[in-house]
PDB file of N, CA and C in Angstrom:
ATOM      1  N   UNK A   1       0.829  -1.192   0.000  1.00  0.00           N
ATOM      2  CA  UNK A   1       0.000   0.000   0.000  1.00  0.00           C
ATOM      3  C   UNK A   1       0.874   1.256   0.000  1.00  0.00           C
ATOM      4  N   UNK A   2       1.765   1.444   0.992  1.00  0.00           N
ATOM      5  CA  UNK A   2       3.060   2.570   0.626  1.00  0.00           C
ATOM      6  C   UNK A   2       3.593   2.466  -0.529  1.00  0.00           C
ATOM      7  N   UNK A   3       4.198   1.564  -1.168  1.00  0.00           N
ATOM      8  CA  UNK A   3       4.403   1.942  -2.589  1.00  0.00           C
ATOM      9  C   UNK A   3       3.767   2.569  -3.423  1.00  0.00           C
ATOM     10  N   UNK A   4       2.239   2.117  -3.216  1.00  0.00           N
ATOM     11  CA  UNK A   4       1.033   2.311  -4.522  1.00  0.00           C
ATOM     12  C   UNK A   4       1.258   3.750  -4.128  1.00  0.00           C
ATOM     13  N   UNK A   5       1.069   4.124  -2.457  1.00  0.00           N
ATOM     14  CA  UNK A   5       0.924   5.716  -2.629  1.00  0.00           C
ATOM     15  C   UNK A   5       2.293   6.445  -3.207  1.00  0.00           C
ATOM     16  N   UNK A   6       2.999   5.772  -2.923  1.00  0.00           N
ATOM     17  CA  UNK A   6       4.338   6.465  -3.126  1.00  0.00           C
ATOM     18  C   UNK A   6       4.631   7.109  -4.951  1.00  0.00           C
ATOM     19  N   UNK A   7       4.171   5.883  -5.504  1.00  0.00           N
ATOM     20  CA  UNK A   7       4.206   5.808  -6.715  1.00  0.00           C
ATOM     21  C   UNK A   7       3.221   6.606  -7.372  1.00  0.00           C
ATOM     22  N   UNK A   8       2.071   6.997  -6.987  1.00  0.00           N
ATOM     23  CA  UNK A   8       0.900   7.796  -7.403  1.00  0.00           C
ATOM     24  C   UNK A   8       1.664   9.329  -6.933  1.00  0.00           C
ATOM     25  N   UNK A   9       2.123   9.537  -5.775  1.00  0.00           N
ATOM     26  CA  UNK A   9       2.921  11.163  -5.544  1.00  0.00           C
ATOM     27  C   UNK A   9       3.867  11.372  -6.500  1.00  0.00           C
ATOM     28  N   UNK A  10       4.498  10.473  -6.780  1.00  0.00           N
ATOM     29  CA  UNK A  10       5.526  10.632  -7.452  1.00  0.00           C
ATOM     30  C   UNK A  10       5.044  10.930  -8.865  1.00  0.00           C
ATOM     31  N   UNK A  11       3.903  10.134  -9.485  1.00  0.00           N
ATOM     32  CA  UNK A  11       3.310  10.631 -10.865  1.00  0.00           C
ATOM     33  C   UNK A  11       3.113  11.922 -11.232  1.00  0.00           C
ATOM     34  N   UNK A  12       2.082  12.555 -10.049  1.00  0.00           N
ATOM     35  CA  UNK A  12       1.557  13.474  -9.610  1.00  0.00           C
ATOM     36  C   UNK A  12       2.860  14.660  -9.887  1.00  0.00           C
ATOM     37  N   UNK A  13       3.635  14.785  -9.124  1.00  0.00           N
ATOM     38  CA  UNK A  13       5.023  15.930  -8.721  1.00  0.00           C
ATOM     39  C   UNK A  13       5.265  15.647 -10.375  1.00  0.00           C
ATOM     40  N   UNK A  14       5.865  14.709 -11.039  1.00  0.00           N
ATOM     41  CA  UNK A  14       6.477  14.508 -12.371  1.00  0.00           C
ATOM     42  C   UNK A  14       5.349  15.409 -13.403  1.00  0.00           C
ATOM     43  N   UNK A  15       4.169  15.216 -12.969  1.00  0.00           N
ATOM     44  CA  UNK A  15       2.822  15.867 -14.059  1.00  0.00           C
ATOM     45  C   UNK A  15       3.238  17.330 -13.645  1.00  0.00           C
ATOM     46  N   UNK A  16       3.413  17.553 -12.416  1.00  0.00           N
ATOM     47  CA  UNK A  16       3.126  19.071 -12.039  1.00  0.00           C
ATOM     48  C   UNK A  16       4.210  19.610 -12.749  1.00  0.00           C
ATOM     49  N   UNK A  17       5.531  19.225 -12.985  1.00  0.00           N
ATOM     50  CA  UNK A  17       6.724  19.961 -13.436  1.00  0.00           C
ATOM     51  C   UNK A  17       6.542  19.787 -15.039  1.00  0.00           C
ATOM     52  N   UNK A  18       6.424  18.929 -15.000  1.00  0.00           N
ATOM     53  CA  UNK A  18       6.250  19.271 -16.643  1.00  0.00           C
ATOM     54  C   UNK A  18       5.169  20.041 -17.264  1.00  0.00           C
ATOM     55  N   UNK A  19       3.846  19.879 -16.415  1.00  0.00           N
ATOM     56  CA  UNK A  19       3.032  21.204 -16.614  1.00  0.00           C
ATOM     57  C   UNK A  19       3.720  22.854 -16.897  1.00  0.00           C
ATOM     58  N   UNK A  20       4.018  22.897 -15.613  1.00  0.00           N
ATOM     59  CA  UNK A  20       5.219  23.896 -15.523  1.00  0.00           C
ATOM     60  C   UNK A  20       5.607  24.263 -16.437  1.00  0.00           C
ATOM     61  N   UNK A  21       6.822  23.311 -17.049  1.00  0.00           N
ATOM     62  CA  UNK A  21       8.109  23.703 -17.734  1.00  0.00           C
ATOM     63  C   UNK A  21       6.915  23.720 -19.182  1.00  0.00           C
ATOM     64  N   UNK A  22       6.019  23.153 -19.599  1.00  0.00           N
ATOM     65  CA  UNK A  22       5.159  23.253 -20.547  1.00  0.00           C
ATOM     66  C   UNK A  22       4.655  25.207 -20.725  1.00  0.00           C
ATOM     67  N   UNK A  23       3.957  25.252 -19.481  1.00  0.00           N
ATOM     68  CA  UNK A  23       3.222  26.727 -19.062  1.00  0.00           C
ATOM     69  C   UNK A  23       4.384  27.793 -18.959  1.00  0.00           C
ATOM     70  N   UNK A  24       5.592  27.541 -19.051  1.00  0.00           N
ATOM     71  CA  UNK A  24       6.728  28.413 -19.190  1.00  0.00           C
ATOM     72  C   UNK A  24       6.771  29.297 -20.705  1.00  0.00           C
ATOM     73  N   UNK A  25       7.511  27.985 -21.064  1.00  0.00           N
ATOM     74  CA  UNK A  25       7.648  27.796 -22.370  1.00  0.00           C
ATOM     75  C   UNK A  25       6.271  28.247 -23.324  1.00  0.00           C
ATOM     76  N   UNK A  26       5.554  28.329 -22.672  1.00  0.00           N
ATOM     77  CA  UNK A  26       3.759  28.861 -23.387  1.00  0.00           C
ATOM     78  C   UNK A  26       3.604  30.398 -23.324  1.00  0.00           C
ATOM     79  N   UNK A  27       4.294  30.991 -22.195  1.00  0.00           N
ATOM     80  CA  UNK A  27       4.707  32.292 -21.958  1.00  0.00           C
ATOM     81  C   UNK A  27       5.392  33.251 -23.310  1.00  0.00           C
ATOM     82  N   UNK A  28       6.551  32.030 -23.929  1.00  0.00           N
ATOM     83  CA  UNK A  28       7.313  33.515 -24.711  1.00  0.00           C
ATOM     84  C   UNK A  28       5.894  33.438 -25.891  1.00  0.00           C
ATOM     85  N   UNK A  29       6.180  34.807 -26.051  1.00  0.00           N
ATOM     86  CA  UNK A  29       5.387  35.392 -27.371  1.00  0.00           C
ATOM     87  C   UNK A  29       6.755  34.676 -28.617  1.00  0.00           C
ATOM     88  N   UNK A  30       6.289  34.846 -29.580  1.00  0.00           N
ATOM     89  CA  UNK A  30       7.138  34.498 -30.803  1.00  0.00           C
ATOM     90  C   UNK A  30       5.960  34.729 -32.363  1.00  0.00           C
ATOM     91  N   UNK A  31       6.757  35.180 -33.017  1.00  0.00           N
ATOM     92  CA  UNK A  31       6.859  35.100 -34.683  1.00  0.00           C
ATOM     93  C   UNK A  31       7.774  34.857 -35.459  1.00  0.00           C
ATOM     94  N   UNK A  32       7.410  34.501 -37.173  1.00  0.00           N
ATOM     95  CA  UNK A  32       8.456  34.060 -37.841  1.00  0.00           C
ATOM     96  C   UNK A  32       8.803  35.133 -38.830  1.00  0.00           C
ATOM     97  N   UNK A  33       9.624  35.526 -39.155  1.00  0.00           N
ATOM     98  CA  UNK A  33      10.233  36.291 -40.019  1.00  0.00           C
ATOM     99  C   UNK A  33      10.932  35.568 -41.844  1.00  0.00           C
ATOM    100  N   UNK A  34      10.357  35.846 -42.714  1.00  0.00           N
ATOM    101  CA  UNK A  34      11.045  35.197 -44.042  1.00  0.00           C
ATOM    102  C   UNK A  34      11.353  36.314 -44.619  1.00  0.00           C
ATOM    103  N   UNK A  35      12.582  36.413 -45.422  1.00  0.00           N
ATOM    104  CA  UNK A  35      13.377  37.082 -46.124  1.00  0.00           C
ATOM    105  C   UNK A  35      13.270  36.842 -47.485  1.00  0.00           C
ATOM    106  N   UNK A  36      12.369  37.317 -48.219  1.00  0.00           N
ATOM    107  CA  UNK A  36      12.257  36.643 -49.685  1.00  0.00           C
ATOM    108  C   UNK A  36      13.024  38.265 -50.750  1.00  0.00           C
ATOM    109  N   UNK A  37      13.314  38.900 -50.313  1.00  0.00           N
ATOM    110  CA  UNK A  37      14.492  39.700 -50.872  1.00  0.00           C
ATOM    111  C   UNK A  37      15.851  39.191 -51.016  1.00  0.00           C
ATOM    112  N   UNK A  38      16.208  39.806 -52.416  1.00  0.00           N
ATOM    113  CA  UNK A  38      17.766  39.301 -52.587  1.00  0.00           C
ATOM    114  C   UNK A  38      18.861  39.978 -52.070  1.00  0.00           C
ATOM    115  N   UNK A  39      18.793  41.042 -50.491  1.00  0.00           N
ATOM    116  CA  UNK A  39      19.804  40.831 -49.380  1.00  0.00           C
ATOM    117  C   UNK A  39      19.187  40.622 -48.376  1.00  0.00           C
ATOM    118  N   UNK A  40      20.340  40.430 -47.566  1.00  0.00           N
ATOM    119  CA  UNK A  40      20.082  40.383 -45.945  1.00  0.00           C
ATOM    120  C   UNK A  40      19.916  40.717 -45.138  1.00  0.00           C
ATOM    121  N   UNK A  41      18.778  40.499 -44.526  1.00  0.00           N
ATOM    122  CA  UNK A  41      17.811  41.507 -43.291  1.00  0.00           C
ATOM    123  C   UNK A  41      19.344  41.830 -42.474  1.00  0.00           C
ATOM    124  N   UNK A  42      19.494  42.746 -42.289  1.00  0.00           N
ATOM    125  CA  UNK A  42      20.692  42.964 -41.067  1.00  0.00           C
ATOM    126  C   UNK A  42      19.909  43.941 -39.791  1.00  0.00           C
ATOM    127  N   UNK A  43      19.108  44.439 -40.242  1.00  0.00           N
ATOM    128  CA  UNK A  43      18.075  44.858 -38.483  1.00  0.00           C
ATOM    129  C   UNK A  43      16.561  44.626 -38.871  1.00  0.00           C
ATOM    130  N   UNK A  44      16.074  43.882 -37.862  1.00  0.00           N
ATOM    131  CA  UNK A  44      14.682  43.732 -37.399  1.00  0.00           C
ATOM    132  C   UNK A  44      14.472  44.711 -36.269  1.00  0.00           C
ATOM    133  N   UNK A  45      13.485  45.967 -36.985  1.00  0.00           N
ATOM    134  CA  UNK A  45      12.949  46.810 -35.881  1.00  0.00           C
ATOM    135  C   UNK A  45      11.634  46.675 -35.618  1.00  0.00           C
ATOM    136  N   UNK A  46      10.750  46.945 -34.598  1.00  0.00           N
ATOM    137  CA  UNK A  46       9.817  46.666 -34.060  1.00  0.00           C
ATOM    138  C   UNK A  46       9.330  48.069 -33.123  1.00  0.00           C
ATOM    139  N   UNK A  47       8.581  48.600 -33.416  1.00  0.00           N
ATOM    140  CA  UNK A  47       8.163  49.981 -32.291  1.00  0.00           C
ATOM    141  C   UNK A  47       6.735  50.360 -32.091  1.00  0.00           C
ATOM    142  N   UNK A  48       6.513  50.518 -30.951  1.00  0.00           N
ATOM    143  CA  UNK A  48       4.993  51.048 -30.612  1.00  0.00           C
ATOM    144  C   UNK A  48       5.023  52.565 -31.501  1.00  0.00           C
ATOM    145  N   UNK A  49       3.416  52.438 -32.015  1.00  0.00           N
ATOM    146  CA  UNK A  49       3.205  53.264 -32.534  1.00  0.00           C
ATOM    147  C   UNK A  49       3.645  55.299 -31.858  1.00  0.00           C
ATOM    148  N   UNK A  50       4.174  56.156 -32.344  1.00  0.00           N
ATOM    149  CA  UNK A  50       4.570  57.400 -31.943  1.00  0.00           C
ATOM    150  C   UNK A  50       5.768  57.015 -30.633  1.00  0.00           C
ATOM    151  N   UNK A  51       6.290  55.715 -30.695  1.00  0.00           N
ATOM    152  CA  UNK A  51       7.868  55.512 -30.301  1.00  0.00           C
ATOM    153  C   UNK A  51       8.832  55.725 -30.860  1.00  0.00           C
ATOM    154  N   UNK A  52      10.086  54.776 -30.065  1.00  0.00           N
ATOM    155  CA  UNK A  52      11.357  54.573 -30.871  1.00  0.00           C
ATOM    156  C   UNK A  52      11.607  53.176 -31.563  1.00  0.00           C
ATOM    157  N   UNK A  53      12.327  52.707 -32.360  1.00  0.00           N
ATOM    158  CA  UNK A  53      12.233  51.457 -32.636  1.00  0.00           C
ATOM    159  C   UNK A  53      13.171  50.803 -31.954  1.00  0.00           C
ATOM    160  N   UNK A  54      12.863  49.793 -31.738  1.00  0.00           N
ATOM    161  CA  UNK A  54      14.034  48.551 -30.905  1.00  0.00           C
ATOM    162  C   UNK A  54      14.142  47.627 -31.412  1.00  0.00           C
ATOM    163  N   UNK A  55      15.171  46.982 -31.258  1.00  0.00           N
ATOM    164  CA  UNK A  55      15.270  46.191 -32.160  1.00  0.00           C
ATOM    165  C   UNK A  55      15.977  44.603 -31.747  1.00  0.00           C
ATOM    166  N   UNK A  56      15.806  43.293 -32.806  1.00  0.00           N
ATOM    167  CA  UNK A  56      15.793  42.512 -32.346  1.00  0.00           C
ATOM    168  C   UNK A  56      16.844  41.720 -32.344  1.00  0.00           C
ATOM    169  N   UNK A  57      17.591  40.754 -31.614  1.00  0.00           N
ATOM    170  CA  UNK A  57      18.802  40.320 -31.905  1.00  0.00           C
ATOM    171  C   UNK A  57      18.818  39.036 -32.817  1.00  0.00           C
ATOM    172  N   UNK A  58      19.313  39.589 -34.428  1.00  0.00           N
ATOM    173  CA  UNK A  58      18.960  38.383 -35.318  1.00  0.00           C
ATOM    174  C   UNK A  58      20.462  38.385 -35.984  1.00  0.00           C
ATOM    175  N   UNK A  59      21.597  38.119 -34.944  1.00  0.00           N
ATOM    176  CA  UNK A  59      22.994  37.818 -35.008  1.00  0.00           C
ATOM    177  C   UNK A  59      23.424  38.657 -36.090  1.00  0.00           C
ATOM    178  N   UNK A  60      24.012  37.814 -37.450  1.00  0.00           N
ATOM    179  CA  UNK A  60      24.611  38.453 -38.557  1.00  0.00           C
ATOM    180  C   UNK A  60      23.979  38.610 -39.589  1.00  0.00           C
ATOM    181  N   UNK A  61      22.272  38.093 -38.978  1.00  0.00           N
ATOM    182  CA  UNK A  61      21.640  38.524 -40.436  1.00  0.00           C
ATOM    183  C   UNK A  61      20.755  37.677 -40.378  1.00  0.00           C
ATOM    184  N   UNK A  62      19.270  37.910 -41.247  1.00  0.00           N
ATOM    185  CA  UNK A  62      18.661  36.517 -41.900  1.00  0.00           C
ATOM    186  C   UNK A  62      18.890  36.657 -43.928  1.00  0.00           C
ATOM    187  N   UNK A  63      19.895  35.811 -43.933  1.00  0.00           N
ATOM    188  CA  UNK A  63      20.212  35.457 -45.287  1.00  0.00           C
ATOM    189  C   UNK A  63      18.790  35.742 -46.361  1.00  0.00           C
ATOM    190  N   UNK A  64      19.566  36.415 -47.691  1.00  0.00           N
ATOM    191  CA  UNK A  64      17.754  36.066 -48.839  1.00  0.00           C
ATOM    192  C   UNK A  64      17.467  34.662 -48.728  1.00  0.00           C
ATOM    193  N   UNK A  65      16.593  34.265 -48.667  1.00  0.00           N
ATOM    194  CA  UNK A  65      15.754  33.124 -49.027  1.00  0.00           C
ATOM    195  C   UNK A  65      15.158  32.473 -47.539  1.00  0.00           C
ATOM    196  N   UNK A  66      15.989  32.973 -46.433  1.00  0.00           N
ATOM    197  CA  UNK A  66      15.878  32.227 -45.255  1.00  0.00           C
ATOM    198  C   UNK A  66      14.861  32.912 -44.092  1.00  0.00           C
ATOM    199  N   UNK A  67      14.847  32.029 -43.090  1.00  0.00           N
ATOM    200  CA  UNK A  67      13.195  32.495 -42.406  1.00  0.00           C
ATOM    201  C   UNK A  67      14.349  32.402 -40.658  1.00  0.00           C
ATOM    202  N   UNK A  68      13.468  33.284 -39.946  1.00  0.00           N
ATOM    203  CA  UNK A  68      13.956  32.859 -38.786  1.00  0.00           C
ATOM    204  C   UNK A  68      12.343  33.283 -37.350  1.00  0.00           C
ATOM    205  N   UNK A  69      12.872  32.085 -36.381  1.00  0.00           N
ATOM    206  CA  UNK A  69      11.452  32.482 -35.149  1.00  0.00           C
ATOM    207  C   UNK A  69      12.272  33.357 -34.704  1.00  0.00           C
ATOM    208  N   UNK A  70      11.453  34.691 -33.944  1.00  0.00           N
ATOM    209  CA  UNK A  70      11.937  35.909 -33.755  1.00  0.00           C
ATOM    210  C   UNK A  70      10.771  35.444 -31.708  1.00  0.00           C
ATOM    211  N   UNK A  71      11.729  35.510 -30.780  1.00  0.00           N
ATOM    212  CA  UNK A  71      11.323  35.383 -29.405  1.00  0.00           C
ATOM    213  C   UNK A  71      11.068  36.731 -28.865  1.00  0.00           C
ATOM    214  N   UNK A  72      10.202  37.035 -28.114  1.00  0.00           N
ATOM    215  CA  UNK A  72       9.979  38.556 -27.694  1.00  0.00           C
ATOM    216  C   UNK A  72      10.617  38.098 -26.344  1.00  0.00           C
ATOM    217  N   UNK A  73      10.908  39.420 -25.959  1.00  0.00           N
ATOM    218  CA  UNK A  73      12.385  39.111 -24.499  1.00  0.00           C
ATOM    219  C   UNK A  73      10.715  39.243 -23.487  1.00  0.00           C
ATOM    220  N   UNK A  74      11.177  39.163 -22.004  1.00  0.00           N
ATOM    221  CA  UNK A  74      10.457  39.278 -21.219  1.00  0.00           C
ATOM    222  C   UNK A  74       9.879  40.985 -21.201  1.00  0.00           C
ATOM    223  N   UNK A  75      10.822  41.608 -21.263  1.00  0.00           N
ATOM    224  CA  UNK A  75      10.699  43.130 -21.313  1.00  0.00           C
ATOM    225  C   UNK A  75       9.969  43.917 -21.487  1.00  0.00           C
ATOM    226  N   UNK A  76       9.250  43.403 -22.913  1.00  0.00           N
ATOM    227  CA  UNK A  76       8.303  43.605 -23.674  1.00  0.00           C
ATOM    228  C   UNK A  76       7.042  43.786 -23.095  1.00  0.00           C
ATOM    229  N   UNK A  77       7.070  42.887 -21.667  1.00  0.00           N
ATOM    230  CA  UNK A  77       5.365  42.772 -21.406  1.00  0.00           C
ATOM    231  C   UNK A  77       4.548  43.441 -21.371  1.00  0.00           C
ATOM    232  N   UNK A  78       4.996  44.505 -21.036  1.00  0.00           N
ATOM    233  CA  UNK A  78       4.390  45.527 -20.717  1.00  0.00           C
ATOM    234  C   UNK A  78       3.473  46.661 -21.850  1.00  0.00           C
ATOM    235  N   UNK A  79       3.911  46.268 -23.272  1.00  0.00           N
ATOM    236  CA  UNK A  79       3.874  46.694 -24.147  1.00  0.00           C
ATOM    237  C   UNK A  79       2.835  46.894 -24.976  1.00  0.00           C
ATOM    238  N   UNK A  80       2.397  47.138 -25.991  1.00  0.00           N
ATOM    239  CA  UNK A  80       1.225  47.357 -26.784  1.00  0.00           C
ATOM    240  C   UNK A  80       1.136  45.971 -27.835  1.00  0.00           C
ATOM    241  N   UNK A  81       0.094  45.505 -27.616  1.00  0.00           N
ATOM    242  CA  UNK A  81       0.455  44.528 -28.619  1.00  0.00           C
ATOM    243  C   UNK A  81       0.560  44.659 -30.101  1.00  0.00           C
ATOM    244  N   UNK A  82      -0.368  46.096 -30.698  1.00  0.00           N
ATOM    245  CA  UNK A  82      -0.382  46.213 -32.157  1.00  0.00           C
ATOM    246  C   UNK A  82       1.227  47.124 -32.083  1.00  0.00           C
ATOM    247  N   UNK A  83       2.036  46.657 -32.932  1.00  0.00           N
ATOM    248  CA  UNK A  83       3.166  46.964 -33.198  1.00  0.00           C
ATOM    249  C   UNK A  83       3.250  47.460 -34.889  1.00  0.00           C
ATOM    250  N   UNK A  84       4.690  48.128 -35.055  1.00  0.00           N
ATOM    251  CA  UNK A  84       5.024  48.281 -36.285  1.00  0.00           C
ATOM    252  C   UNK A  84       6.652  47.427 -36.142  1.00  0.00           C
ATOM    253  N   UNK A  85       6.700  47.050 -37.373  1.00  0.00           N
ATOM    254  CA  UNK A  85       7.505  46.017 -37.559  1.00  0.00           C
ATOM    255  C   UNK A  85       8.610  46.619 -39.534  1.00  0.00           C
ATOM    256  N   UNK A  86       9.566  46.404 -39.344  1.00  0.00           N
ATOM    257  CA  UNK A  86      10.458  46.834 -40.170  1.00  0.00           C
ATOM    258  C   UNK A  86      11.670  45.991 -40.729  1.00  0.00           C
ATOM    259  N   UNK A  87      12.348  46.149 -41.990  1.00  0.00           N
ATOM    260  CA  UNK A  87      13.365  45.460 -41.636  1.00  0.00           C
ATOM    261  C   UNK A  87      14.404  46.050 -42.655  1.00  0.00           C
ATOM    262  N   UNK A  88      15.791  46.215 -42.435  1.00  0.00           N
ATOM    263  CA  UNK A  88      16.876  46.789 -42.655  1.00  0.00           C
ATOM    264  C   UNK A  88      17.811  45.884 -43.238  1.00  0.00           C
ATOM    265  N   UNK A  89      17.763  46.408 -44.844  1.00  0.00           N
ATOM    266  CA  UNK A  89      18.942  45.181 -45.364  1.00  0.00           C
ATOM    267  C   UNK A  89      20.330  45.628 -45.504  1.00  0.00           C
ATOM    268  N   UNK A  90      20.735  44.614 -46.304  1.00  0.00           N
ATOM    269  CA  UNK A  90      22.861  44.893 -45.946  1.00  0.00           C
ATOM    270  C   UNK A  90      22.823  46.110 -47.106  1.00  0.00           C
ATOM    271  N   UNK A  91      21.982  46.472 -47.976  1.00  0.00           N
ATOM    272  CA  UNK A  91      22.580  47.790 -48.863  1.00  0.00           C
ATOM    273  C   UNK A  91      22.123  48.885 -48.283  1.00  0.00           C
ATOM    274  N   UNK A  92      21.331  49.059 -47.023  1.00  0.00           N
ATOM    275  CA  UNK A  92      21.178  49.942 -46.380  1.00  0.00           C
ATOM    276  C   UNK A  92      19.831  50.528 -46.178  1.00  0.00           C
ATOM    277  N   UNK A  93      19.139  49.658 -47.759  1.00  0.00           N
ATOM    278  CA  UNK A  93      17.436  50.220 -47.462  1.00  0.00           C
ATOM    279  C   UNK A  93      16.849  49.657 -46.688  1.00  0.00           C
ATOM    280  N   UNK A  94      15.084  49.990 -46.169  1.00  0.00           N
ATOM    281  CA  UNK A  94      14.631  49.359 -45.229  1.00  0.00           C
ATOM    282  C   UNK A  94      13.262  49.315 -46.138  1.00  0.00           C
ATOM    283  N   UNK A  95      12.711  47.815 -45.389  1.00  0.00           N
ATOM    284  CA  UNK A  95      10.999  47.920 -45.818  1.00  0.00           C
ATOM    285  C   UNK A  95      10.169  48.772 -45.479  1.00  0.00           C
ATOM    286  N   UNK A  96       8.998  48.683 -46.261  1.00  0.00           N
ATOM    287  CA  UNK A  96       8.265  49.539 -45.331  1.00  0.00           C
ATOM    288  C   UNK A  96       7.295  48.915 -43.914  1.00  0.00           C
ATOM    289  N   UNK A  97       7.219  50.044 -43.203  1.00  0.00           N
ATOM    290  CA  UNK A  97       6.461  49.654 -41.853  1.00  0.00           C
ATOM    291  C   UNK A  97       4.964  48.639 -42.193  1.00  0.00           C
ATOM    292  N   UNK A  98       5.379  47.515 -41.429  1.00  0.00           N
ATOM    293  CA  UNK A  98       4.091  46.612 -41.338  1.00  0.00           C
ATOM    294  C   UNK A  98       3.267  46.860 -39.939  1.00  0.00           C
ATOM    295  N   UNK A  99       2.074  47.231 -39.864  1.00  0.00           N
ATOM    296  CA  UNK A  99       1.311  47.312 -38.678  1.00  0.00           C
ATOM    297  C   UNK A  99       0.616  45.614 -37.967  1.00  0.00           C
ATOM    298  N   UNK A 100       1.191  45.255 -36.793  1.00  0.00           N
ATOM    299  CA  UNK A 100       1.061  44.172 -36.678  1.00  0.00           C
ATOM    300  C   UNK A 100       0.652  43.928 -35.174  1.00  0.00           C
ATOM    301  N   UNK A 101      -0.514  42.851 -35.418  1.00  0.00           N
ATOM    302  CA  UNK A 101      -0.855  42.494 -33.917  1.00  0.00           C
ATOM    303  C   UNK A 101       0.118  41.333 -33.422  1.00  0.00           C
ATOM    304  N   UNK A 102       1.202  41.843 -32.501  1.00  0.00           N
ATOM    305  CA  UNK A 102       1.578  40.804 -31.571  1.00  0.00           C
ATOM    306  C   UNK A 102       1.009  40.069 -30.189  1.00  0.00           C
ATOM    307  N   UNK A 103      -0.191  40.032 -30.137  1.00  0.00           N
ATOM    308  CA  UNK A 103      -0.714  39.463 -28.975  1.00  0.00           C
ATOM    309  C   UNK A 103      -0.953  37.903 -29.504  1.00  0.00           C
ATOM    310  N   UNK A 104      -0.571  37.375 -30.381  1.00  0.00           N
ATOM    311  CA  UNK A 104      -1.232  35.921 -30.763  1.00  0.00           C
ATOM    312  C   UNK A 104       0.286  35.541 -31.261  1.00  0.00           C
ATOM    313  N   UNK A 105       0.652  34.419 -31.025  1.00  0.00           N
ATOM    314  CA  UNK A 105       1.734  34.070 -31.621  1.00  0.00           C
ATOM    315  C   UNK A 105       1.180  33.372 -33.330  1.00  0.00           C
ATOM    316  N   UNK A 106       2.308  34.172 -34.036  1.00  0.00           N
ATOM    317  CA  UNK A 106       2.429  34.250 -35.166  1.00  0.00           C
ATOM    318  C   UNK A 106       2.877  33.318 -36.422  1.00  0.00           C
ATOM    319  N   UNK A 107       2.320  31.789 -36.642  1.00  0.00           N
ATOM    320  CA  UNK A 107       2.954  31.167 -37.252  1.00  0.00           C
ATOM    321  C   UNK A 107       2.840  31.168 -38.948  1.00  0.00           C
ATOM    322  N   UNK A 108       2.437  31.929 -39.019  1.00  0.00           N
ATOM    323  CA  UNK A 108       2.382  32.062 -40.749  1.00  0.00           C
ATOM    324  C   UNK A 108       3.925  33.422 -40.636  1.00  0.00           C
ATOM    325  N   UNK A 109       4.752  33.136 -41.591  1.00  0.00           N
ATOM    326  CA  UNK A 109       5.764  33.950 -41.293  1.00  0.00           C
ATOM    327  C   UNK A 109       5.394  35.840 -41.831  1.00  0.00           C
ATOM    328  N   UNK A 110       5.833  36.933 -41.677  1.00  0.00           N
ATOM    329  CA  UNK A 110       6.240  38.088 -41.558  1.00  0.00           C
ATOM    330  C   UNK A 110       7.163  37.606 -43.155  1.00  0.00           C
ATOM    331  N   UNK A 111       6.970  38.362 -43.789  1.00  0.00           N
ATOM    332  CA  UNK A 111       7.406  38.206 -44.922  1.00  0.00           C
ATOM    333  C   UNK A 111       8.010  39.534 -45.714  1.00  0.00           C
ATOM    334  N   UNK A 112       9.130  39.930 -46.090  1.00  0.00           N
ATOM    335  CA  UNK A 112       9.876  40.677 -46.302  1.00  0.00           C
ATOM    336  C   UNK A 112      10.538  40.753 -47.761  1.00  0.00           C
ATOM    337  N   UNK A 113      10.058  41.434 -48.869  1.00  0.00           N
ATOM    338  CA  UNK A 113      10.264  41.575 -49.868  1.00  0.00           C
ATOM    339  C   UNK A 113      11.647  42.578 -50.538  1.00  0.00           C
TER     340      UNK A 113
END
């Protein structure tokens, strides 16, 4: 009978953490970004409307042809969810401003011409 219970707590604690680490991970906001221009996004900006833009850390670039998930930091929370969204290639031009609801995570990609 101590085992059975033992073994049922133990299920129990194992469900609860992985709930958890599930409900964490459910937290970040995210979208995808595709690059279908022939250079390379070199800044992803993002700014509440009558702000500044900030911008996102997408290393050395997203290559033409290539897509990348773009994670919103914790920071953000506080924030507006309809955003404007931009992006800055290696010859120096930029797209134009996309008006975008970030409150839903975004799996059809952000697409960049």
């Amino acid at each position: 009978m101590i085992k059975k219970s033992f073994l049922v707590s133990a299920s129990l604690l194992a469900f609860s953490l992985v709930a958890n680490v599930a409900s964490a991970s459910a937290d970040q906001w995210y979208f995808y970004v595709k690059n279908s221009s022939a250079s390379t996004i070199k800044k992803l900006m993002v700014g509440e409307p009558q702000k500044t833009w900030g911008q996102f850390d997408i290393g050395s670039g997203i290559a033409s042809g290539a897509g990348a998930k773009m994670v919103w930091d914790s920071s953000t929370d506080n924030q507006s969810c309809k955003q404007w969204i931009k992006a800055q290639f290696a010859d120096g031009s930029e797209s134009e401003p996309a008006y975008m609801d970030f409150c839903k995570n975004l799996d059809d990609p952000i697409v960049f011409n």
